[in-house]
Protein backbone atom coordinates (compact mmCIF):
# COMPACT_ATOMS: atom_id res chain seq x y z
CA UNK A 1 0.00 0.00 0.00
CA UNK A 2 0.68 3.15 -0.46
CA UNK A 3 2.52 5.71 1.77
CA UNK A 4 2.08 9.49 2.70
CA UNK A 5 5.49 9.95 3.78
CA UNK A 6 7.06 8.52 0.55
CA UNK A 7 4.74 10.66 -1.33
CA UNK A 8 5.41 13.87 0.75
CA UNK A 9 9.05 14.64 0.25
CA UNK A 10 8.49 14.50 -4.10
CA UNK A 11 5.97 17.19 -2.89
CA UNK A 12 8.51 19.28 -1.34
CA UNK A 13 10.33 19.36 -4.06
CA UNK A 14 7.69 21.01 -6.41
CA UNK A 15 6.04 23.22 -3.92
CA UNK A 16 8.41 25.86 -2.77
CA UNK A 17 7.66 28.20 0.00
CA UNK A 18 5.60 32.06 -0.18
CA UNK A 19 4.82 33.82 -3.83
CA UNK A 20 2.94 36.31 -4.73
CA UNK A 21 2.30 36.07 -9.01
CA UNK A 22 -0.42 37.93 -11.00
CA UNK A 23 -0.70 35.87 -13.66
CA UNK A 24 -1.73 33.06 -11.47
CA UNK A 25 -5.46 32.83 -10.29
CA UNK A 26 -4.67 30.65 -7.46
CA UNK A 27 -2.68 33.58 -5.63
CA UNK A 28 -6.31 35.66 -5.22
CA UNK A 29 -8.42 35.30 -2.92
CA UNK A 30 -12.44 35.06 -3.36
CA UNK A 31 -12.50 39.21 -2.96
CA UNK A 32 -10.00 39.54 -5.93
CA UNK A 33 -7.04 40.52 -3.81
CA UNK A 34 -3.66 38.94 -4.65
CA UNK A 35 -2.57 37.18 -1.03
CA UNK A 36 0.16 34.63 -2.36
CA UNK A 37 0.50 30.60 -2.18
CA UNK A 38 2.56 28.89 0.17
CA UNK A 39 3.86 25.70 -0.01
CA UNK A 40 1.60 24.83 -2.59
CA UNK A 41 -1.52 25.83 -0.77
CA UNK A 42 -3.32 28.66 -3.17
CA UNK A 43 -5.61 31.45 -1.60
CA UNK A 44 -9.08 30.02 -2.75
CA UNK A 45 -8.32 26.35 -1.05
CA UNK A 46 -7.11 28.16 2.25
CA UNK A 47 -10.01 29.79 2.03
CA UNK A 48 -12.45 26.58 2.24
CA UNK A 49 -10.01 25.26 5.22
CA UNK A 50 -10.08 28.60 7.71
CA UNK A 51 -13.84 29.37 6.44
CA UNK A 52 -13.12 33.10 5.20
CA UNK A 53 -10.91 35.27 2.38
CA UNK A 54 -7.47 34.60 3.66
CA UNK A 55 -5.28 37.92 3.80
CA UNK A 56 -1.53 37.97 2.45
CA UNK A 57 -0.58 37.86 6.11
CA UNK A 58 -2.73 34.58 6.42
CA UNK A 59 -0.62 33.43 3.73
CA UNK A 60 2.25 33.99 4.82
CA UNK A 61 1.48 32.54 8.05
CA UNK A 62 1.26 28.98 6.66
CA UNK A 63 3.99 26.97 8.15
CA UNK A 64 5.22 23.83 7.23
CA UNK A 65 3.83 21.60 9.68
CA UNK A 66 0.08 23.01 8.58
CA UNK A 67 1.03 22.60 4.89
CA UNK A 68 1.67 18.88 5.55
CA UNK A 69 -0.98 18.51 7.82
CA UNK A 70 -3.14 20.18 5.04
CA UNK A 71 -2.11 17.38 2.38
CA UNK A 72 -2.20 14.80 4.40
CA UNK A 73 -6.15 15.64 5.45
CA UNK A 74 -7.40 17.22 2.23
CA UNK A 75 -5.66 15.30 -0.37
CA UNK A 76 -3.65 12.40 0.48
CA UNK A 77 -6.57 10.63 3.22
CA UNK A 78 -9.53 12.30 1.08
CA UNK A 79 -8.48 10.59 -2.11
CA UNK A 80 -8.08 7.07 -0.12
CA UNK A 81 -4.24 6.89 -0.65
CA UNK A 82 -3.16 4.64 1.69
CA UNK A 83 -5.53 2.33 0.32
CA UNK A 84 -3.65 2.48 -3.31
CA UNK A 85 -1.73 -0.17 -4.13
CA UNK A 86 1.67 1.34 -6.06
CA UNK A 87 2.79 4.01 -4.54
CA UNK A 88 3.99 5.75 -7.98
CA UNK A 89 0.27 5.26 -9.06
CA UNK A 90 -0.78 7.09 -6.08
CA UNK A 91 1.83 9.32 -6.56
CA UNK A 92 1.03 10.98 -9.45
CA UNK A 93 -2.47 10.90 -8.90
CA UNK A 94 -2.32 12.37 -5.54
CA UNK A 95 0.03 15.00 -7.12
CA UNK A 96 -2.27 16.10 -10.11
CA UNK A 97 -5.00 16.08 -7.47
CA UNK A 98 -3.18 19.13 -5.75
CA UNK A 99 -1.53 20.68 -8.97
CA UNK A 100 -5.44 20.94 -10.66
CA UNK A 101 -7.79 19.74 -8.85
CA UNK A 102 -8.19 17.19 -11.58
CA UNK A 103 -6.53 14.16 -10.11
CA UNK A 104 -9.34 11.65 -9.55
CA UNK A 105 -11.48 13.25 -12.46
CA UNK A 106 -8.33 12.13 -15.09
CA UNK A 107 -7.84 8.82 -13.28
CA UNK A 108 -11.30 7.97 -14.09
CA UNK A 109 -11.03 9.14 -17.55
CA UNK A 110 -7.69 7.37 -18.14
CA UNK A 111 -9.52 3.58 -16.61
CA UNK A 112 -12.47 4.05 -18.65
CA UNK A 113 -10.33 5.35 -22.07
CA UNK A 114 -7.26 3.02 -21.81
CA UNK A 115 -8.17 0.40 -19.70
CA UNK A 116 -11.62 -0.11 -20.85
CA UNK A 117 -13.11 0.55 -17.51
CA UNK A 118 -16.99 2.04 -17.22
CA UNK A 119 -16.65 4.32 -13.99
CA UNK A 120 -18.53 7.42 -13.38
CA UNK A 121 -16.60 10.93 -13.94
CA UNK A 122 -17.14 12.33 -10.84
CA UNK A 123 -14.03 13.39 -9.18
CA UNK A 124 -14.68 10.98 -6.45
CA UNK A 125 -12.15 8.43 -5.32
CA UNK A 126 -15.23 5.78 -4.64
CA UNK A 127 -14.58 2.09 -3.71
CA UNK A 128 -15.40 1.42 -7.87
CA UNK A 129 -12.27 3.78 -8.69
CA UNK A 130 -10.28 2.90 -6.31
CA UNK A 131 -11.13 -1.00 -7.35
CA UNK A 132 -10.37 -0.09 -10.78
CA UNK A 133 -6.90 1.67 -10.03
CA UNK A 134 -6.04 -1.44 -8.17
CA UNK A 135 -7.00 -3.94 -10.92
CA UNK A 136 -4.53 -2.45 -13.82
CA UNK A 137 -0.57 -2.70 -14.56
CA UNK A 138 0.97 0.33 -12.49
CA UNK A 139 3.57 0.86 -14.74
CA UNK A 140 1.25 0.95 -18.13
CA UNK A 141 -0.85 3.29 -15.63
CA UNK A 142 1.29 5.73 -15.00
CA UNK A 143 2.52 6.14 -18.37
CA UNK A 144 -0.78 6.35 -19.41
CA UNK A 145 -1.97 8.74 -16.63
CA UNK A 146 1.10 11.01 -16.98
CA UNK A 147 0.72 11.49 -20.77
CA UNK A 148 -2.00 12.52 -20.21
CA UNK A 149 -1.28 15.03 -17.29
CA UNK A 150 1.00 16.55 -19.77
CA UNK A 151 -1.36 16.65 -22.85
CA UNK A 152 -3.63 18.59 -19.72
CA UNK A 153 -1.10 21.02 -19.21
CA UNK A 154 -0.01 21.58 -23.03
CA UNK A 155 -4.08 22.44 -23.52
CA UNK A 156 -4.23 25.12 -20.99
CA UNK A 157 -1.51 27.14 -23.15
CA UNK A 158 0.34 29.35 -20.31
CA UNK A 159 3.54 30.34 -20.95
CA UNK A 160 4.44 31.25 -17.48
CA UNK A 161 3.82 27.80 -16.12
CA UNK A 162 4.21 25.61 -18.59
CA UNK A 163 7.72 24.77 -18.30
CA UNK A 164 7.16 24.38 -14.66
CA UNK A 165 4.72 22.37 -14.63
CA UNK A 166 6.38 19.81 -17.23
CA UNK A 167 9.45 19.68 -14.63
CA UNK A 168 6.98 19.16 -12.62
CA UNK A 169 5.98 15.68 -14.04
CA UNK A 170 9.05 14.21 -14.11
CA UNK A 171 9.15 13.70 -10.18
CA UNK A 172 6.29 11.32 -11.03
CA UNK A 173 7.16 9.16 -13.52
CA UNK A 174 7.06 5.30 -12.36
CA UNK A 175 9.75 3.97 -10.19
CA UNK A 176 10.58 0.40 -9.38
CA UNK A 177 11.81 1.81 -6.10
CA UNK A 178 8.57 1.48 -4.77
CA UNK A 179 7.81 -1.65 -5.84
CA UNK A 180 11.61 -2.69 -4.82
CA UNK A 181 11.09 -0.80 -1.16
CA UNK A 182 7.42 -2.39 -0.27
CA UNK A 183 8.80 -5.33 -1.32
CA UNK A 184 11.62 -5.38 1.42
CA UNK A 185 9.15 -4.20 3.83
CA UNK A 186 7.46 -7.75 3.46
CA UNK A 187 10.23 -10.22 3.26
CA UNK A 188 11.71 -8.57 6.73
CA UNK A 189 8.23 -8.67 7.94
CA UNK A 190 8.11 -12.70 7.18
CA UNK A 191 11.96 -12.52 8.30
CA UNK A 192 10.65 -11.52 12.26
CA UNK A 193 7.73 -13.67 12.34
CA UNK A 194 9.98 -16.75 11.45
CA UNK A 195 13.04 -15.55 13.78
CA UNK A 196 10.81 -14.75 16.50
CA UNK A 197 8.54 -18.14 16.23
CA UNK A 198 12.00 -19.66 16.39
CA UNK A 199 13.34 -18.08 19.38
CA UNK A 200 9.86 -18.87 21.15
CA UNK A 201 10.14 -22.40 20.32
């Protein structure tokens, strides 16, 4: 399964700390004032979390620990991700999740398109999506799912970000790593059992 603090520190590494940019919408709040992101976390989603227009100094006020905190409770636990197999699978999903907003939406799309699935495009990481994303090849998956990420991004036609946001998608392409790591986890796992039924005999 997968892991929240495997996923986090690729997170870290695309979300920096405080800005402040016109050109992107995330950085206003709902009363059209230009606050800033911080570590990832735009005005309008801060918004929903502390229930009113956050202010720059709100903003800046965002410290790590919350950030996390944030992504752990709003994306990573919302979207079921401990309960995803592959870790790069939830990886990248998780990720586009928080990039766009779009995460579970294109997973959907990508099952029912490539893998000949039949789930509903709702957004919602539901026990028949989740089912689905656990059925499928993770590698083919995440191929899949990130070419189409960056056919998302191409569409949107932003100069500013674009390059950014292909960088971006490298940190998530699939990584036997994961499989490699979870796969240690269990053989020492069997490894204590046997040692310990051993010693106790």
């Amino acid at each position: 399964m997968a892991k929240f603090s495997l996923y986090l520190p690729l997170l870290q590494q695309v979300e920096g700390g405080f800005q402040k940019i016109q050109q992107d919408p995330g950085n206003f709040n709902s009363k059209g004032e230009l606050v800033g992101t911080n570590f990832g976390i735009s005005a309008r989603f801060y918004e929903d979390v502390i229930g009113r227009p956050p202010s720059k100094i709100d903003m800046l006020s965002i410290t790590k620990v919350e950030a996390e905190s944030i992504y752990l409770q709003f994306f990573w636990n919302k979207n079921l991700g401990n309960r995803i197999n592959s870790q790069s699978v939830a990886n990248t999903v998780i990720d586009h999740q928080v990039n766009s907003g779009r995460g579970i939406k294109m997973a959907q799309q990508v099952l029912n398109n490539r893998f000949g699935k039949t789930l509903a495009v709702d957004g919602v990481m539901g026990p028949n999506t989740l089912r689905a994303l656990n059925s499928v090849n993770a590698e083919i998956f995440v191929n899949e799912y990130n070419n189409a990420r960056e056919q998302y991004y191409i569409s949107i036609n932003n100069p500013t970000f674009i390059n950014g946001w292909l960088i971006r998608l490298k940190q998530f392409a699939y990584s036997d790593a994961f499989a490699i790591s979870s796969g240690f986890i269990v053989i020492a796992i069997i490894a204590g059992i046997i040692i310990y039924k051993n010693h106790a005999s």
